[in-house]
PDB file of N, CA and C in Angstrom:
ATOM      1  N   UNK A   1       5.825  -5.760   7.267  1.00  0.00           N
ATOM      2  CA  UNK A   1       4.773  -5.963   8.248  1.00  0.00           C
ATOM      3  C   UNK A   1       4.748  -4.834   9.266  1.00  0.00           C
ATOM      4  N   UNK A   2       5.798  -4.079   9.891  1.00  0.00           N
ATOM      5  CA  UNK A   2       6.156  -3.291  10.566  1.00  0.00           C
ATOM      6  C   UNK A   2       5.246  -2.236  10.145  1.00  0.00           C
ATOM      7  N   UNK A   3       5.718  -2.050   8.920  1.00  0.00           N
ATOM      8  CA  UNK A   3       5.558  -0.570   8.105  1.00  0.00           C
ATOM      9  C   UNK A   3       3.825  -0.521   8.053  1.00  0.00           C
ATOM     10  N   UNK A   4       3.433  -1.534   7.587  1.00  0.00           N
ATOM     11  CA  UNK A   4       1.840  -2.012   7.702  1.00  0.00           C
ATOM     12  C   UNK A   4       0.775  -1.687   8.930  1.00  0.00           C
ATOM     13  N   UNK A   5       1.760  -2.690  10.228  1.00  0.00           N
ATOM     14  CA  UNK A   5       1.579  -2.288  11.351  1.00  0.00           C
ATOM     15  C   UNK A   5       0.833  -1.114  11.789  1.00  0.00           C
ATOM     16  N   UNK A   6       2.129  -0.140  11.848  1.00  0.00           N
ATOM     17  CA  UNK A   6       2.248   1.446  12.235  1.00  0.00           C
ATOM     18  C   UNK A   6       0.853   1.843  11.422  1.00  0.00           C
ATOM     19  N   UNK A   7       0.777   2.181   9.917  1.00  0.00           N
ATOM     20  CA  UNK A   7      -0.453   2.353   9.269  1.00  0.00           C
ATOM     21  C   UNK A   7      -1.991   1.935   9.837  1.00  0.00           C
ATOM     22  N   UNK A   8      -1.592   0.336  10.160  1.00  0.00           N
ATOM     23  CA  UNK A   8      -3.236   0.086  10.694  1.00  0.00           C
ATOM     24  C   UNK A   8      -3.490   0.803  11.612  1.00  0.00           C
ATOM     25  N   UNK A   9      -2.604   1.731  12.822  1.00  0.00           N
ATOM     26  CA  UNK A   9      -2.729   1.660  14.008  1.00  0.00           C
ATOM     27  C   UNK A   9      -3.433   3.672  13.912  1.00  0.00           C
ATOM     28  N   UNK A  10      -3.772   3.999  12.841  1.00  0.00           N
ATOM     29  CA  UNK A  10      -4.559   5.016  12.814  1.00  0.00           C
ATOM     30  C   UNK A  10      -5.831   4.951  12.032  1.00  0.00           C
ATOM     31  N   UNK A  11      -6.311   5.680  13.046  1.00  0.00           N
ATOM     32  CA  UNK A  11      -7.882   5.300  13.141  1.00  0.00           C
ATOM     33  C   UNK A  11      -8.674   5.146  12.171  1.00  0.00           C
ATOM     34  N   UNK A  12      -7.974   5.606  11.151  1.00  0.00           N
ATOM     35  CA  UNK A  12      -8.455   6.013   9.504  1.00  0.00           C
ATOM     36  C   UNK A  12      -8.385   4.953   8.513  1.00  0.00           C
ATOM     37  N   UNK A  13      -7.403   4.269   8.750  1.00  0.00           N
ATOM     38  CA  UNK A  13      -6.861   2.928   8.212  1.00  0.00           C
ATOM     39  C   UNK A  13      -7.328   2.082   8.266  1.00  0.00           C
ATOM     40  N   UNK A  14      -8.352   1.099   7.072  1.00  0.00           N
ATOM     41  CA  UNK A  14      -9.155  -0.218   7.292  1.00  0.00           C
ATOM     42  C   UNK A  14      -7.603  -1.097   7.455  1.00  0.00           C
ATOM     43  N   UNK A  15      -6.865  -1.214   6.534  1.00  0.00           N
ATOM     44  CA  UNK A  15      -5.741  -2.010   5.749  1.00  0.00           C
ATOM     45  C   UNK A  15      -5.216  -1.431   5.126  1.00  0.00           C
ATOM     46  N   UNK A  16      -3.550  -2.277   4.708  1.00  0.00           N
ATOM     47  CA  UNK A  16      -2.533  -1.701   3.757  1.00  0.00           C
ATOM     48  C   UNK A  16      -1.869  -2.331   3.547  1.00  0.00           C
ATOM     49  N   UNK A  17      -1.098  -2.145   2.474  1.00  0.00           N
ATOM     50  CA  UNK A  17      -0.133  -3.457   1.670  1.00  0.00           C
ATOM     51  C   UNK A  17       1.358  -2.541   1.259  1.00  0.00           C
ATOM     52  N   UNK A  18       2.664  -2.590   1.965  1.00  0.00           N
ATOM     53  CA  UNK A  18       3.602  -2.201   1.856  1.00  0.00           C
ATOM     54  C   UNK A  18       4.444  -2.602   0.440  1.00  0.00           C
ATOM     55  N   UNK A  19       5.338  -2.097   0.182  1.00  0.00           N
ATOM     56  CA  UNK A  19       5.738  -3.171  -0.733  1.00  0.00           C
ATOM     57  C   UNK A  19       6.867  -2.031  -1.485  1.00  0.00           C
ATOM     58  N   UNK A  20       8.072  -3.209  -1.793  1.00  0.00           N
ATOM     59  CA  UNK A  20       9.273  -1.797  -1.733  1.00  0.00           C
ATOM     60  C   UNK A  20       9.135  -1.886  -3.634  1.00  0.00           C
ATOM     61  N   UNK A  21       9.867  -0.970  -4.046  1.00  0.00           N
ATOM     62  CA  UNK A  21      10.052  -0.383  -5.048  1.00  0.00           C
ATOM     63  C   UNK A  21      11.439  -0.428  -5.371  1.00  0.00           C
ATOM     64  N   UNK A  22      12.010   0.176  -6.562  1.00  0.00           N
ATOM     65  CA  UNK A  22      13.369   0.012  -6.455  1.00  0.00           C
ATOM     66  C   UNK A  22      14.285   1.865  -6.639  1.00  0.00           C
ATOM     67  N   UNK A  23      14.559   1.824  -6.296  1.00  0.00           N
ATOM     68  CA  UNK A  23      14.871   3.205  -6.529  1.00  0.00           C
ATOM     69  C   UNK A  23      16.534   3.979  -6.593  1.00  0.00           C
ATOM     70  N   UNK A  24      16.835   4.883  -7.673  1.00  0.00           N
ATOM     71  CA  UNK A  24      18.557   4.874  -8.045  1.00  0.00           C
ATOM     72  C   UNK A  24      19.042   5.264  -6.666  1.00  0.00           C
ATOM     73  N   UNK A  25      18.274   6.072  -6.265  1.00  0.00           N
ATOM     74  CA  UNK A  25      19.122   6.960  -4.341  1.00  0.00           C
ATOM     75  C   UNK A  25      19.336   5.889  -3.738  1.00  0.00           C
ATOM     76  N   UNK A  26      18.305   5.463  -3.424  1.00  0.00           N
ATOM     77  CA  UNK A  26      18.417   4.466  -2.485  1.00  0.00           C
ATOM     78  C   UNK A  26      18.710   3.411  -2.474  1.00  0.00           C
ATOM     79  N   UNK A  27      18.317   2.444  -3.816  1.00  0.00           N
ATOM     80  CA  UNK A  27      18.210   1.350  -3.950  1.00  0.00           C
ATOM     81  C   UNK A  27      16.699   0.288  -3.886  1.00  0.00           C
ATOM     82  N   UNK A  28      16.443   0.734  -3.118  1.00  0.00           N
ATOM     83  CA  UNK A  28      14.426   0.263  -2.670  1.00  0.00           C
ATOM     84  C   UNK A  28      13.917   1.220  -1.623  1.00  0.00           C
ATOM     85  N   UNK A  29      12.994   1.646  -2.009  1.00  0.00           N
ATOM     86  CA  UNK A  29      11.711   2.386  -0.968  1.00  0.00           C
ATOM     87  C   UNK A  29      10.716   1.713  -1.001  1.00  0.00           C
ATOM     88  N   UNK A  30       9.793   2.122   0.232  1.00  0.00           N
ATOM     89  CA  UNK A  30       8.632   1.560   0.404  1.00  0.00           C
ATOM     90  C   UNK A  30       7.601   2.694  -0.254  1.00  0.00           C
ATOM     91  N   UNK A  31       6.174   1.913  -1.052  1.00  0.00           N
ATOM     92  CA  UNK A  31       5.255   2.506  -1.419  1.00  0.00           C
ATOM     93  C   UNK A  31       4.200   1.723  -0.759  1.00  0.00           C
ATOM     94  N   UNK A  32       3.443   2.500   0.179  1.00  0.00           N
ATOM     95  CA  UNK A  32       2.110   1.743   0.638  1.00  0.00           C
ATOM     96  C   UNK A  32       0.734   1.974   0.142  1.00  0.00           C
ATOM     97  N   UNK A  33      -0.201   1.155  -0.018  1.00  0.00           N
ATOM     98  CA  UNK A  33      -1.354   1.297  -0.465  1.00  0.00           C
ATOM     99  C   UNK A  33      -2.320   1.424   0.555  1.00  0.00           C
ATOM    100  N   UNK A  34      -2.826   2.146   1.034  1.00  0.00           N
ATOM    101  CA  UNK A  34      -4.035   2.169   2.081  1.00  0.00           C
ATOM    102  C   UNK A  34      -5.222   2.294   1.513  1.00  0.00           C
ATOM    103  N   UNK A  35      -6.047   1.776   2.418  1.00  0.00           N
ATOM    104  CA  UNK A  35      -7.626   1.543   2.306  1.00  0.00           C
ATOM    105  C   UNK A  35      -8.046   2.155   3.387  1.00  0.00           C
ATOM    106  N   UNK A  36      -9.085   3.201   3.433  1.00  0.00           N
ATOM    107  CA  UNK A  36      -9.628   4.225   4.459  1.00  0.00           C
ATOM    108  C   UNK A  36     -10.963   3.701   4.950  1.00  0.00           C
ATOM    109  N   UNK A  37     -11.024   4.078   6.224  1.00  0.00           N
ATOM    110  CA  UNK A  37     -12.329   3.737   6.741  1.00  0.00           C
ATOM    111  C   UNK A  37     -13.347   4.607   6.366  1.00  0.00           C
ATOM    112  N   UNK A  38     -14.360   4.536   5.918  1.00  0.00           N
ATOM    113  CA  UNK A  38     -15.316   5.029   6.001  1.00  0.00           C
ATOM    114  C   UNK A  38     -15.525   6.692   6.833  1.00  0.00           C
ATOM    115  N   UNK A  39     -15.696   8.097   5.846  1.00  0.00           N
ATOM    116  CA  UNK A  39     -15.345   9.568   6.485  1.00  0.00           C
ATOM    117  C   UNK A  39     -14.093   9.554   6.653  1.00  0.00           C
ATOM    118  N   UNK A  40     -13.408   8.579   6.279  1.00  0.00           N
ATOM    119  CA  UNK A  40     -12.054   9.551   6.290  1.00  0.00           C
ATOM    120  C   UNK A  40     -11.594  10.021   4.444  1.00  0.00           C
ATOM    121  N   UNK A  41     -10.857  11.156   4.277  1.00  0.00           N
ATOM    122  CA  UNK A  41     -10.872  11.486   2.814  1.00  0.00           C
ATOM    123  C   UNK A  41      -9.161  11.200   2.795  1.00  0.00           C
ATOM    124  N   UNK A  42      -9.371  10.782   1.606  1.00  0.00           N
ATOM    125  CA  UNK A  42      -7.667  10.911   1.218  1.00  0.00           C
ATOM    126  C   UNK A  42      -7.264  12.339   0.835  1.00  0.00           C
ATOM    127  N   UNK A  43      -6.290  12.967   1.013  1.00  0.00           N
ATOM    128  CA  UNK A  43      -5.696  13.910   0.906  1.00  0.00           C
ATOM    129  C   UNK A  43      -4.336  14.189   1.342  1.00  0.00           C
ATOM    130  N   UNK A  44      -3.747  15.049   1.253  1.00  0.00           N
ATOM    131  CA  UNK A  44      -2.439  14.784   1.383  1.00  0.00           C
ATOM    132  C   UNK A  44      -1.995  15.125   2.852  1.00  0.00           C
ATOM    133  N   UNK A  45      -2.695  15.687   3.359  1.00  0.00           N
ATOM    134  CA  UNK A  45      -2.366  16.273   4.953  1.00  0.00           C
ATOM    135  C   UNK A  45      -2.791  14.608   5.302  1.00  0.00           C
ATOM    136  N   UNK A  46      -3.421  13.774   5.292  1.00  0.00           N
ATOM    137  CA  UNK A  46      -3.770  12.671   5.617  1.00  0.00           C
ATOM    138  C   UNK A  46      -2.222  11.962   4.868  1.00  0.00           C
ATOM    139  N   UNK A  47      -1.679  11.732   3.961  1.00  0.00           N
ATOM    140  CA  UNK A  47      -1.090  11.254   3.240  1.00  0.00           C
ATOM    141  C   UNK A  47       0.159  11.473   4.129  1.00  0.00           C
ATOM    142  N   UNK A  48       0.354  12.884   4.514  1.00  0.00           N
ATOM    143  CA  UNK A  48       1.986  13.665   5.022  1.00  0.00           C
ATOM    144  C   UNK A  48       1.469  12.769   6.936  1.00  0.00           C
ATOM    145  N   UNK A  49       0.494  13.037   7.301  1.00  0.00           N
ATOM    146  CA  UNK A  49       0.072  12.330   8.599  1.00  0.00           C
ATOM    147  C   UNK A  49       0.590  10.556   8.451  1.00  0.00           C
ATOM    148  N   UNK A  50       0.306   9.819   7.874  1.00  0.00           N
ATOM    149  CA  UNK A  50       0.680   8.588   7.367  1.00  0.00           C
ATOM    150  C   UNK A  50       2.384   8.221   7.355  1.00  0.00           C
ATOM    151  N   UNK A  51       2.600   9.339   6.789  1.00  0.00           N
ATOM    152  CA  UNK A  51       4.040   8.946   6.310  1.00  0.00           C
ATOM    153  C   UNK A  51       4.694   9.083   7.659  1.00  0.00           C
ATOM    154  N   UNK A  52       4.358  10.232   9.011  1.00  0.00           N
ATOM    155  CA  UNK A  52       4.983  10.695   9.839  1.00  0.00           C
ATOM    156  C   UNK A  52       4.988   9.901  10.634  1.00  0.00           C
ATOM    157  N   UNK A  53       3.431   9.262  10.924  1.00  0.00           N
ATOM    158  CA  UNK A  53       3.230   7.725  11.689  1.00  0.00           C
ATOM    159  C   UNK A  53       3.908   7.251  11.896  1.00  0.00           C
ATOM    160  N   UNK A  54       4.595   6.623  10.509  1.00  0.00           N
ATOM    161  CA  UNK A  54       5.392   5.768  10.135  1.00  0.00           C
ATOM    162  C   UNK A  54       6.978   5.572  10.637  1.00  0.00           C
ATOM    163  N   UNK A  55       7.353   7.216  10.136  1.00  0.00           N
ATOM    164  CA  UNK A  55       8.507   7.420  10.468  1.00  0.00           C
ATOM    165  C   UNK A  55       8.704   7.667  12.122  1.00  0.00           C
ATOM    166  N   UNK A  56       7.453   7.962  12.952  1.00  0.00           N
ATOM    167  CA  UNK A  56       7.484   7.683  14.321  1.00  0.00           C
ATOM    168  C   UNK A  56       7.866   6.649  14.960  1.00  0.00           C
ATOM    169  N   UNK A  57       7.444   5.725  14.193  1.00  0.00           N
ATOM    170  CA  UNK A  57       7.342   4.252  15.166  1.00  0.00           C
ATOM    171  C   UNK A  57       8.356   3.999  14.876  1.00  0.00           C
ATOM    172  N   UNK A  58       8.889   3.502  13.112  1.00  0.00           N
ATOM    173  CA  UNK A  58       9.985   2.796  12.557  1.00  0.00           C
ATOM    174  C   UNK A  58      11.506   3.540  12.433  1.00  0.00           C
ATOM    175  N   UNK A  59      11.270   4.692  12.575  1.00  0.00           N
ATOM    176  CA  UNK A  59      12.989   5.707  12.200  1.00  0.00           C
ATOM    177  C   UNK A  59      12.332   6.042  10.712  1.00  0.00           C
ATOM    178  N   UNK A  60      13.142   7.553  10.602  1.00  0.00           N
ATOM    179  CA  UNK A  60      12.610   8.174   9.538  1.00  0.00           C
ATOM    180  C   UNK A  60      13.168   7.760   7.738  1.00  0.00           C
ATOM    181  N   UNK A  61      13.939   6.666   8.031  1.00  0.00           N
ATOM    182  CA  UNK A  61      14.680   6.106   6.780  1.00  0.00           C
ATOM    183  C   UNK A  61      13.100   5.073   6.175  1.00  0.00           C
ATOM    184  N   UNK A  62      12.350   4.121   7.463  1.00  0.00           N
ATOM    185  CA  UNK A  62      11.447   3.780   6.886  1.00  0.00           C
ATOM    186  C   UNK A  62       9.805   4.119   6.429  1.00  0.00           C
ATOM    187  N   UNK A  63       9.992   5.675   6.174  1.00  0.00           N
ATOM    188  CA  UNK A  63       8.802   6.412   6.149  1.00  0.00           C
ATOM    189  C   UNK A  63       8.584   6.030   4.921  1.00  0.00           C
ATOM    190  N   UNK A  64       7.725   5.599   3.557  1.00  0.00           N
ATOM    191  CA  UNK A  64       6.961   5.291   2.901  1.00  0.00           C
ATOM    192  C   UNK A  64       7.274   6.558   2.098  1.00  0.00           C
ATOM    193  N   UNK A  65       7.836   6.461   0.410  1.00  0.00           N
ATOM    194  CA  UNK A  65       8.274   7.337  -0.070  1.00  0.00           C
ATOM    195  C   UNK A  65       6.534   7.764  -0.830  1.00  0.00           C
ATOM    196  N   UNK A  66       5.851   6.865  -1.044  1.00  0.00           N
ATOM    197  CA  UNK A  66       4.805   7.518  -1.730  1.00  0.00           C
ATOM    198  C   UNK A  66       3.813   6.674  -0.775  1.00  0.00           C
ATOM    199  N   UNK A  67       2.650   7.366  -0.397  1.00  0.00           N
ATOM    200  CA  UNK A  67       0.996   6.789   0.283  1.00  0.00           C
ATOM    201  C   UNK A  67       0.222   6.652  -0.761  1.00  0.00           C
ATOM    202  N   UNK A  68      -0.493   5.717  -1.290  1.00  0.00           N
ATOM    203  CA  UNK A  68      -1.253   5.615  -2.513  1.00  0.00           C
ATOM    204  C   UNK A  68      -2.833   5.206  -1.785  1.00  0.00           C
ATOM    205  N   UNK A  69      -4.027   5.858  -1.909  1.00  0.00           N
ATOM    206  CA  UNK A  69      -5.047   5.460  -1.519  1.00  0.00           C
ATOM    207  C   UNK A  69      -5.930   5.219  -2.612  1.00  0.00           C
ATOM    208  N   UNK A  70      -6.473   3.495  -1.925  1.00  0.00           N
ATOM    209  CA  UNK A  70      -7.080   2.299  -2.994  1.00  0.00           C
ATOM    210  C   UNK A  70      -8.309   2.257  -1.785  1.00  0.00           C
ATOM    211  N   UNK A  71      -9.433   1.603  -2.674  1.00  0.00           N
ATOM    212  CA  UNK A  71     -10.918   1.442  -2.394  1.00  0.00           C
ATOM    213  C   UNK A  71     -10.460  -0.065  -1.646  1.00  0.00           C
ATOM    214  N   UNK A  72     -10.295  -0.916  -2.508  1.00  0.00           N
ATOM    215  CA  UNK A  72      -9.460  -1.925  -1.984  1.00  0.00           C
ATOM    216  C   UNK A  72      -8.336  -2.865  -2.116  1.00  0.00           C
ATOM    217  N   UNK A  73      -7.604  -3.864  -1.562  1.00  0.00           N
ATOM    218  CA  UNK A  73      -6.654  -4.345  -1.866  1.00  0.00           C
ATOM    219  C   UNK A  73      -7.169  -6.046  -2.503  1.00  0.00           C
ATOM    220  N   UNK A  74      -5.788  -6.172  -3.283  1.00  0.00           N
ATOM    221  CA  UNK A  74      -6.276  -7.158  -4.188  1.00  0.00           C
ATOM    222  C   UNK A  74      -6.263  -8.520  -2.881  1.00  0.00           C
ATOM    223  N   UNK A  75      -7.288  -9.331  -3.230  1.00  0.00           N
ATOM    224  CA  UNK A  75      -6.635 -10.650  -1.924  1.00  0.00           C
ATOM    225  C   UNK A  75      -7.599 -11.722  -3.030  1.00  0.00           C
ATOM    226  N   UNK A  76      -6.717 -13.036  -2.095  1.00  0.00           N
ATOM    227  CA  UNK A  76      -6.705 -14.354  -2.409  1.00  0.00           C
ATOM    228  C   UNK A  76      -8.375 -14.861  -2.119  1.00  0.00           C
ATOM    229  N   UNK A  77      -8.653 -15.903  -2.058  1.00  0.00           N
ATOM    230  CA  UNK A  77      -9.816 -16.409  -2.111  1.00  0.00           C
ATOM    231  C   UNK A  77      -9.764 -16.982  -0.453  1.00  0.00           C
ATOM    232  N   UNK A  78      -8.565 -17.188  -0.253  1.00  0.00           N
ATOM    233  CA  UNK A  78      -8.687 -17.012   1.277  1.00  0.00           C
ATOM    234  C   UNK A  78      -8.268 -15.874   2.346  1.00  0.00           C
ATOM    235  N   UNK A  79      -8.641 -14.869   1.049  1.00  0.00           N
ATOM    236  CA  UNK A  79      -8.577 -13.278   2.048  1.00  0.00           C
ATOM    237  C   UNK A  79      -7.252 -13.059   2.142  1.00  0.00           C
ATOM    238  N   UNK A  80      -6.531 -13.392   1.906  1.00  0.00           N
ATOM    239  CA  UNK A  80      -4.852 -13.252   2.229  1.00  0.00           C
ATOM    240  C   UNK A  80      -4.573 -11.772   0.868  1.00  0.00           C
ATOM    241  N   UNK A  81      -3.929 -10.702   1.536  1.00  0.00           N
ATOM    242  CA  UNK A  81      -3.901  -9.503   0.420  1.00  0.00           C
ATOM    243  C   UNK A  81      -2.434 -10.127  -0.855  1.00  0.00           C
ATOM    244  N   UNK A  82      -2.635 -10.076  -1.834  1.00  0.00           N
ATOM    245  CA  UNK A  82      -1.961 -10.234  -2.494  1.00  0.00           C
ATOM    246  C   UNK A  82      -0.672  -9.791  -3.262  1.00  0.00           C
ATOM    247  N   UNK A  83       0.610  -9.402  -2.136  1.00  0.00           N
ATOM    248  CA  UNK A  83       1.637  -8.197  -2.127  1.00  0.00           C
ATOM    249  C   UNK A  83       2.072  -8.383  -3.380  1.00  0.00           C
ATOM    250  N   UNK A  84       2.360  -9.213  -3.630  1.00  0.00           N
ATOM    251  CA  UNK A  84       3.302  -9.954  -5.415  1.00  0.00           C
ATOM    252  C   UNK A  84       2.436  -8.914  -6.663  1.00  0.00           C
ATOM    253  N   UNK A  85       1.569  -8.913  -6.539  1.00  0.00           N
ATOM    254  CA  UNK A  85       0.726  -8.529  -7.515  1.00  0.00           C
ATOM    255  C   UNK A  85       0.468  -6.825  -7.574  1.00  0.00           C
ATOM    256  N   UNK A  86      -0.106  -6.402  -6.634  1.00  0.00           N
ATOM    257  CA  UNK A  86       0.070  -5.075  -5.787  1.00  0.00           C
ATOM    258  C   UNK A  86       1.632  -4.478  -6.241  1.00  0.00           C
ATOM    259  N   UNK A  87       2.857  -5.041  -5.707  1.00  0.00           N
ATOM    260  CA  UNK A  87       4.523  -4.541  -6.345  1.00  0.00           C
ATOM    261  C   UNK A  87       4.397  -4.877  -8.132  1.00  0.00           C
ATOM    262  N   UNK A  88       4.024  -5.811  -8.628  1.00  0.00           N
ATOM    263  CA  UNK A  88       4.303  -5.698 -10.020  1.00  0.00           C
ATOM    264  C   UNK A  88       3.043  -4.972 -10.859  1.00  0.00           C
ATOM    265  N   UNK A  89       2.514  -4.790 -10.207  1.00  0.00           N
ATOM    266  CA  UNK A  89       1.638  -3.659 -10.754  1.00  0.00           C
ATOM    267  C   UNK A  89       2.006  -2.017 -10.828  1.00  0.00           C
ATOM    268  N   UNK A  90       2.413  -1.617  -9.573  1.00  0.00           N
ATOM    269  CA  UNK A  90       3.056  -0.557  -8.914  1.00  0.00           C
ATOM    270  C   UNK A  90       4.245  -0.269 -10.299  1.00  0.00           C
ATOM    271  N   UNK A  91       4.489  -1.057 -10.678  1.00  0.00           N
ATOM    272  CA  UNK A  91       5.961  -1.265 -11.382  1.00  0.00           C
ATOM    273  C   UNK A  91       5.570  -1.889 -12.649  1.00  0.00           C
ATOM    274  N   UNK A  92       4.742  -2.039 -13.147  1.00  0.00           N
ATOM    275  CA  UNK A  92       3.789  -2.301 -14.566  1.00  0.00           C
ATOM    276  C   UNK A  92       4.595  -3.420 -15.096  1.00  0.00           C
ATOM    277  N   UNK A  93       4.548  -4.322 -14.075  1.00  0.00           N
ATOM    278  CA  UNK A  93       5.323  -5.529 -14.556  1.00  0.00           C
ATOM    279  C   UNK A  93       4.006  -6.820 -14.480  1.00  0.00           C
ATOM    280  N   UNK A  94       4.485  -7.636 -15.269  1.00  0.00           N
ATOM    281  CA  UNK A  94       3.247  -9.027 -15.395  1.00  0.00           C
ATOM    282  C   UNK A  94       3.302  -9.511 -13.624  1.00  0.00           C
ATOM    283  N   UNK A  95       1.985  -9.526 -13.341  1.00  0.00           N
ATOM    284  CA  UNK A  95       1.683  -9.826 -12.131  1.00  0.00           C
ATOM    285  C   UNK A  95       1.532 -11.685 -12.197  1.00  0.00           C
ATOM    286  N   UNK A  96       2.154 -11.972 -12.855  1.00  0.00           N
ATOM    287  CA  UNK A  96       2.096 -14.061 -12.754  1.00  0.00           C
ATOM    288  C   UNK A  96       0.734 -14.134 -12.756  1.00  0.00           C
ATOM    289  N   UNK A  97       0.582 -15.233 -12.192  1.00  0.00           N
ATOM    290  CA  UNK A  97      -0.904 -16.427 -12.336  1.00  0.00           C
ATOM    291  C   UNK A  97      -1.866 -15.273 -11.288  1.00  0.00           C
ATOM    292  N   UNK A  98      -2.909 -15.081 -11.756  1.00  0.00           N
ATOM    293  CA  UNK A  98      -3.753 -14.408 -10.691  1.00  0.00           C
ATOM    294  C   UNK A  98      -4.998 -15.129 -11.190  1.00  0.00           C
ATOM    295  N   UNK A  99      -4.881 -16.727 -10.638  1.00  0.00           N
ATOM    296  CA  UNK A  99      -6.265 -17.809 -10.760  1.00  0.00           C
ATOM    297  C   UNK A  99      -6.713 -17.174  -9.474  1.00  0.00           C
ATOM    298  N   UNK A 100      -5.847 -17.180  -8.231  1.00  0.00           N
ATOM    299  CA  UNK A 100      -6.735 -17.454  -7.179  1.00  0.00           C
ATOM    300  C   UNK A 100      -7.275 -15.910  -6.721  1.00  0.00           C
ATOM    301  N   UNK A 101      -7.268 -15.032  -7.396  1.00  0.00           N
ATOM    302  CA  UNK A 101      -7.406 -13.672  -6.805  1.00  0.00           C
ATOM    303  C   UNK A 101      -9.109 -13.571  -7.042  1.00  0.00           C
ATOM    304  N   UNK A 102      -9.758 -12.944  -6.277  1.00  0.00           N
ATOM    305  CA  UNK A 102     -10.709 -12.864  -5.535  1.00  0.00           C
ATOM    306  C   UNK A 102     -11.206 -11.916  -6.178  1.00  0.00           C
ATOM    307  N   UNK A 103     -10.604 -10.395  -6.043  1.00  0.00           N
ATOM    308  CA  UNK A 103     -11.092  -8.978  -6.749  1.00  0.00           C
ATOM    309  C   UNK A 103     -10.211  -8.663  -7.445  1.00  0.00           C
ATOM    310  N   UNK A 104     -10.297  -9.085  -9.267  1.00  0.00           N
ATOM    311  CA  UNK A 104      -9.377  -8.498  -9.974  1.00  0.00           C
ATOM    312  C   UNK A 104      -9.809  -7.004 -10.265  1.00  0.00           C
ATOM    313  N   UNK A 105     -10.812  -6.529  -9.715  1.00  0.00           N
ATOM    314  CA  UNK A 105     -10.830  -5.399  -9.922  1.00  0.00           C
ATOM    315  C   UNK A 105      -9.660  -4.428  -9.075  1.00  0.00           C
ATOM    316  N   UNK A 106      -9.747  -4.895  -7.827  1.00  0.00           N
ATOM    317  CA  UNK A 106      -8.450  -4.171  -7.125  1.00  0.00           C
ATOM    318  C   UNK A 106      -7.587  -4.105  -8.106  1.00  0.00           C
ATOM    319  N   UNK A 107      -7.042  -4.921  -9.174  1.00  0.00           N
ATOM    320  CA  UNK A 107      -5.595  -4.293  -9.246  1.00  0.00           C
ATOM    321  C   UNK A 107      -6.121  -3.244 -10.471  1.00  0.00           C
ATOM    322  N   UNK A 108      -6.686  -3.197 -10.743  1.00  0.00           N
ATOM    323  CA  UNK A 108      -7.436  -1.539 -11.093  1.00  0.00           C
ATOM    324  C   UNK A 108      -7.138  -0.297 -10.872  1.00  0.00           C
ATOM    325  N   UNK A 109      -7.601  -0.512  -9.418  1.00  0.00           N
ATOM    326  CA  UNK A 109      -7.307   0.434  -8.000  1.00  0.00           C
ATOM    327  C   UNK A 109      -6.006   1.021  -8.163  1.00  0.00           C
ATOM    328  N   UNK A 110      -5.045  -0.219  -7.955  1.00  0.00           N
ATOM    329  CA  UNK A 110      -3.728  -0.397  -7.902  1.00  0.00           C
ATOM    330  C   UNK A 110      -2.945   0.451  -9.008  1.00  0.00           C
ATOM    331  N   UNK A 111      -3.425   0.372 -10.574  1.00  0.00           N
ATOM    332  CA  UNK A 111      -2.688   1.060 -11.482  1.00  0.00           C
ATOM    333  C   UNK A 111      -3.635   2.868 -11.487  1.00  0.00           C
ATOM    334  N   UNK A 112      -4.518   3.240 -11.181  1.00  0.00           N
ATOM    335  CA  UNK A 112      -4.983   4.455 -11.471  1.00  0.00           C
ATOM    336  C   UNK A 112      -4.521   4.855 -10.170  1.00  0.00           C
ATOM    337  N   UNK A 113      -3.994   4.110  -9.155  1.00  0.00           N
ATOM    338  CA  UNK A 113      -3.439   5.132  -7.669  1.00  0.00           C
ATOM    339  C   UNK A 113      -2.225   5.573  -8.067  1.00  0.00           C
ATOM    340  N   UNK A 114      -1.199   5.445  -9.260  1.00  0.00           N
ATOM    341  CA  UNK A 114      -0.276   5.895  -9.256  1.00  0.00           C
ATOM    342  C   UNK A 114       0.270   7.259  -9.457  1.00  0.00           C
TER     343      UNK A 114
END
């Protein structure tokens, strides 16, 4: 939520969905998915800006090893973003029951942002 936080809090940022990964160095990193407002472009100076955010607010251990930019995030039928699905996607694992998901197109999004 933290990591999320920090992200919304630039100006560029509609939303974002954190979500750790597993990784041999470390053990788990965070990979975030952002959704851009409208004129802003994804790119990587935007991407390296994001990550620094991050590591501003939170300490530089929780800077976001990869920024992935999505059109949108997958959510529930009561709008709630759907992290479970978003991580086992990220990780091309069966995302469980997705009755209640809203835009299965997001997780679309989700596998061509990688």
């Amino acid at each position: 939520a933290e990591v999320e936080s920090a992200l919304i809090g630039h100006p560029g940022v509609v939303e974002s969905a954190a979500v750790g990964v597993p990784d041999d160095l470390k053990g788990e990193v965070v990979w975030c998915y952002v959704v851009l407002h409208a004129g802003f472009e994804p790119n990587d100076g935007l991407r390296d800006e994001l990550r620094s955010r991050v590591a501003g607010a939170l300490g530089k251990p929780f800077a976001p090893s990869r920024v992935l930019f999505v059109a949108e995030l997958p959510r529930t039928r009561s709008a709630k973003v759907l992290r479970r699905a978003v991580r086992a996607r990220a990780l091309g694992l069966d995302a469980g029951d997705l009755s209640g998901l809203e835009n299965p197109g997001a997780l679309e999004a989700i596998d061509l942002a990688k």
